[in-house]
C-alpha atoms as a PDB file:
ATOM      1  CA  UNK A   1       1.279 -13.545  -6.091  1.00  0.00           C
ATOM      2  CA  UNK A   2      -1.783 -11.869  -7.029  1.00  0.00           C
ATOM      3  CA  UNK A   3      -2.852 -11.257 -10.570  1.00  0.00           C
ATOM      4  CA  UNK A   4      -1.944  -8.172 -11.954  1.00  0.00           C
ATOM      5  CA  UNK A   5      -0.090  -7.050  -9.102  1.00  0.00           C
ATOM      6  CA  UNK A   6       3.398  -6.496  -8.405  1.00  0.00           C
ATOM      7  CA  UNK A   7       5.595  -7.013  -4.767  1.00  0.00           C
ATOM      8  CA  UNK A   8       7.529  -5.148  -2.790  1.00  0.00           C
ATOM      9  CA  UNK A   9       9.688  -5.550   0.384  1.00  0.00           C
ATOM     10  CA  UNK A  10       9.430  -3.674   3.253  1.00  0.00           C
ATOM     11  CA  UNK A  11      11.449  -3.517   6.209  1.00  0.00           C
ATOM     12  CA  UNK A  12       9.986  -3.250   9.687  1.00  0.00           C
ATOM     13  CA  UNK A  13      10.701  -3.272  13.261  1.00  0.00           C
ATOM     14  CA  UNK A  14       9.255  -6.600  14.470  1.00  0.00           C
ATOM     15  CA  UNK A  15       6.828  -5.239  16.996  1.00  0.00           C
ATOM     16  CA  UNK A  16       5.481  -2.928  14.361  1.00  0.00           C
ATOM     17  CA  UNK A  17       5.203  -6.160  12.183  1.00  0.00           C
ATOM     18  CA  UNK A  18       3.620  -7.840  14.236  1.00  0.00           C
ATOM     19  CA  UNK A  19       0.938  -5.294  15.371  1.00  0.00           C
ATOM     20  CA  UNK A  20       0.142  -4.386  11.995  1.00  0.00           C
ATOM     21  CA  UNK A  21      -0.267  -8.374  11.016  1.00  0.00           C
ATOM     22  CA  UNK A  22      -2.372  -8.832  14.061  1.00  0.00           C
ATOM     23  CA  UNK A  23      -4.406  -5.977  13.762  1.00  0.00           C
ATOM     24  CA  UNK A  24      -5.430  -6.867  10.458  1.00  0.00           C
ATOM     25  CA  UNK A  25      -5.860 -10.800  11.173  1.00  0.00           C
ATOM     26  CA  UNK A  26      -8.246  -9.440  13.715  1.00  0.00           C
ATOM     27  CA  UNK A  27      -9.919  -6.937  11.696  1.00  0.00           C
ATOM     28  CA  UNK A  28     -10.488  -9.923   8.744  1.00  0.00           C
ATOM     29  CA  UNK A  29      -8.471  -7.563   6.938  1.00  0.00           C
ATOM     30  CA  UNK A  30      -5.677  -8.621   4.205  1.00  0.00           C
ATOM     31  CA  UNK A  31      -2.001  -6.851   4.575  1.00  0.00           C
ATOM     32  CA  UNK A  32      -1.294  -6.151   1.388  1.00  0.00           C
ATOM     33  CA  UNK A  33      -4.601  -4.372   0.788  1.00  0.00           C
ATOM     34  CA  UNK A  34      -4.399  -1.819   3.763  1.00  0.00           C
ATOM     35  CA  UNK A  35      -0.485  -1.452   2.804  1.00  0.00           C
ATOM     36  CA  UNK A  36      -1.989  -0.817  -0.698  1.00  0.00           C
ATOM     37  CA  UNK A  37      -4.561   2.114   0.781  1.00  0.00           C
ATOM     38  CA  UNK A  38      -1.606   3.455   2.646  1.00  0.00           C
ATOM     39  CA  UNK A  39       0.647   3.944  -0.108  1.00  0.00           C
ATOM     40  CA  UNK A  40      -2.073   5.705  -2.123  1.00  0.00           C
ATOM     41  CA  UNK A  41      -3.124   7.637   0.493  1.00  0.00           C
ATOM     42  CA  UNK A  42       0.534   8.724   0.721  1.00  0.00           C
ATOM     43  CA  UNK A  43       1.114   9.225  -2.572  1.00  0.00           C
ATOM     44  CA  UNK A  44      -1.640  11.077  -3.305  1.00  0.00           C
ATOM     45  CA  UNK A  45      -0.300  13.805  -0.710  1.00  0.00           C
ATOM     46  CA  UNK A  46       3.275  13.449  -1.458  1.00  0.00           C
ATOM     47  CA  UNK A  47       3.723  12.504  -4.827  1.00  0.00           C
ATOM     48  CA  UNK A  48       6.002  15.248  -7.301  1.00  0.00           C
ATOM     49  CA  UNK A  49       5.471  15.650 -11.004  1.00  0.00           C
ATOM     50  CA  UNK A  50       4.803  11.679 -11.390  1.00  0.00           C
ATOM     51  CA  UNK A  51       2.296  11.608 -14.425  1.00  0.00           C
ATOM     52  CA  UNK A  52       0.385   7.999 -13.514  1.00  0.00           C
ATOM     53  CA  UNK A  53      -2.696   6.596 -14.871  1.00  0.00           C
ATOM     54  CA  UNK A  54      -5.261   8.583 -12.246  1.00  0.00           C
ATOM     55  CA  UNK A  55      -3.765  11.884 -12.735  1.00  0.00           C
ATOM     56  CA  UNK A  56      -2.854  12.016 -16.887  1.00  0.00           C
ATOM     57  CA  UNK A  57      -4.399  14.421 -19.458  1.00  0.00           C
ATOM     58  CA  UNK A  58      -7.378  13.014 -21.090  1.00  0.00           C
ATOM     59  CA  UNK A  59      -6.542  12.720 -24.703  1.00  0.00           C
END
């Protein structure tokens, strides 16, 4: 596991798995960093009252 960073498992269809692992393998891109993007990207539009580092009151 990578420093710093915690996991998480996701469940997918296997032809969405596989796409998404091949896409990236040919891309020279690395799963867990486009999943990353994703889930900030989502969370960033989606994301209710959740006070986190980025978005806290400067003191």
């Amino acid at each position: 596991m990578a420093q710093g960073k915690a996991s998480i498992r996701v469940y997918l269809s296997p032809e969405i798995k596989d796409s998404f692992k091949t896409t990236c393998f040919l891309k020279g891109l690395n799963m867990s960093d486009i999943s990353d993007e994703l889930i900030e990207s989502w969370l960033k539009e989606n994301a209710v009252g959740i006070v986190t580092e980025e978005n806290s009151p400067s003191p």
